[in-house]
Protein backbone atom coordinates (compact mmCIF):
# COMPACT_ATOMS: atom_id res chain seq x y z
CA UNK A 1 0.00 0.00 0.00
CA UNK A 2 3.25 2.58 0.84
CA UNK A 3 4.05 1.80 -2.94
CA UNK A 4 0.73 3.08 -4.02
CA UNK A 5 0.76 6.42 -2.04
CA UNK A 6 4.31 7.05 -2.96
CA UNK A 7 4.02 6.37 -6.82
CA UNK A 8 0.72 8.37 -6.67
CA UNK A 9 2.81 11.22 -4.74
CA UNK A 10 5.76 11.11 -7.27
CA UNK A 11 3.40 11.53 -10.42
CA UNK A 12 1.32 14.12 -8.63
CA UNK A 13 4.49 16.25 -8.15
CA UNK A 14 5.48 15.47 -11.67
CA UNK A 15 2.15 16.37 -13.31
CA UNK A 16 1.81 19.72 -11.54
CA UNK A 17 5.16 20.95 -11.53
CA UNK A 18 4.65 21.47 -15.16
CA UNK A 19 1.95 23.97 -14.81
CA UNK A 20 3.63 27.03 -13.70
CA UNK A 21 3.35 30.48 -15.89
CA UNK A 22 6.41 31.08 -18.58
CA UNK A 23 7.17 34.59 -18.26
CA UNK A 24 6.72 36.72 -22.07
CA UNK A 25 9.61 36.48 -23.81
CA UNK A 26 10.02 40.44 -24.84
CA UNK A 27 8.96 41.48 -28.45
CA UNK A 28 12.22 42.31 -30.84
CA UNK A 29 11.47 46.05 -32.33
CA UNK A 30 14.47 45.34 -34.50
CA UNK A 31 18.20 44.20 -35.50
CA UNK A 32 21.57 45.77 -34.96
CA UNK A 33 24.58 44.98 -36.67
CA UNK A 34 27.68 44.38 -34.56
CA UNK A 35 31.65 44.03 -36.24
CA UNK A 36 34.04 42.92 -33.96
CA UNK A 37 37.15 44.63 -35.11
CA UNK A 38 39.82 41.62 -33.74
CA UNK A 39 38.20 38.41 -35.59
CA UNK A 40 36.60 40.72 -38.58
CA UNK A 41 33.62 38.65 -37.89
CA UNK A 42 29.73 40.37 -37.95
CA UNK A 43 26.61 39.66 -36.67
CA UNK A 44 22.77 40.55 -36.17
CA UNK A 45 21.61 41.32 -32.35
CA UNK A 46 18.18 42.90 -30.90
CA UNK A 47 18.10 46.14 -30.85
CA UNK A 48 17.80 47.26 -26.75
CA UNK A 49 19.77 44.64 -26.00
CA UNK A 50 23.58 45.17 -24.48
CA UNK A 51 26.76 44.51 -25.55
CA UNK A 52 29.79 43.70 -22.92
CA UNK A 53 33.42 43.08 -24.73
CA UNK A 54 36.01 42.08 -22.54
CA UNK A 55 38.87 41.17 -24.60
CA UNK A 56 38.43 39.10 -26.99
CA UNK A 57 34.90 37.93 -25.55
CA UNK A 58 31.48 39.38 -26.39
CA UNK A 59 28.46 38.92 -24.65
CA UNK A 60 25.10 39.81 -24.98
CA UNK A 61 22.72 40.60 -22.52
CA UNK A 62 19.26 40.96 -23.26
CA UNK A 63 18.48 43.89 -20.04
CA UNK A 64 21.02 46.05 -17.80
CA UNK A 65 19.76 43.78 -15.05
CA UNK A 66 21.49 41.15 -16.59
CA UNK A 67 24.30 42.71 -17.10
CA UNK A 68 24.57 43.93 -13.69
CA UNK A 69 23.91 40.27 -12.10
CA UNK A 70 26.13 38.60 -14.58
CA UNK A 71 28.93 40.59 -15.36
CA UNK A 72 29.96 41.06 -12.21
């Protein structure tokens, strides 16, 4: 009977985990061209979002939040 209850505990947990809210992914207005000027390489980014070089690394971050959480 323990077997039961736990199984029916385990797929409970399973089903319903599954149901939260996905936040809105935030509309793209547009593209922005960026060169990098070491490798000579170019590509397409959304426009608002932020650009961190450190070296020869580029990331993108898609708010300043981000930026401030990540780049730290």
């Amino acid at each position: 009977m323990n077997y039961f209850r736990m199984t029916t505990a385990v797929l409970a947990i399973v089903v319903f985990s599954g149901c939260t809210k996905k936040p809105e992914l935030a509309p793209i207005s547009g593209w922005v061209q960026y060169h990098d000027p070491y490798f000579q390489g170019t590509f397409s980014y959304p426009q608002g979002w932020h650009i961190v070089v450190e070296g020869t690394k580029v990331s993108m971050y898609s708010s300043q939040e981000a930026v401030g959480k990540f780049f730290d």
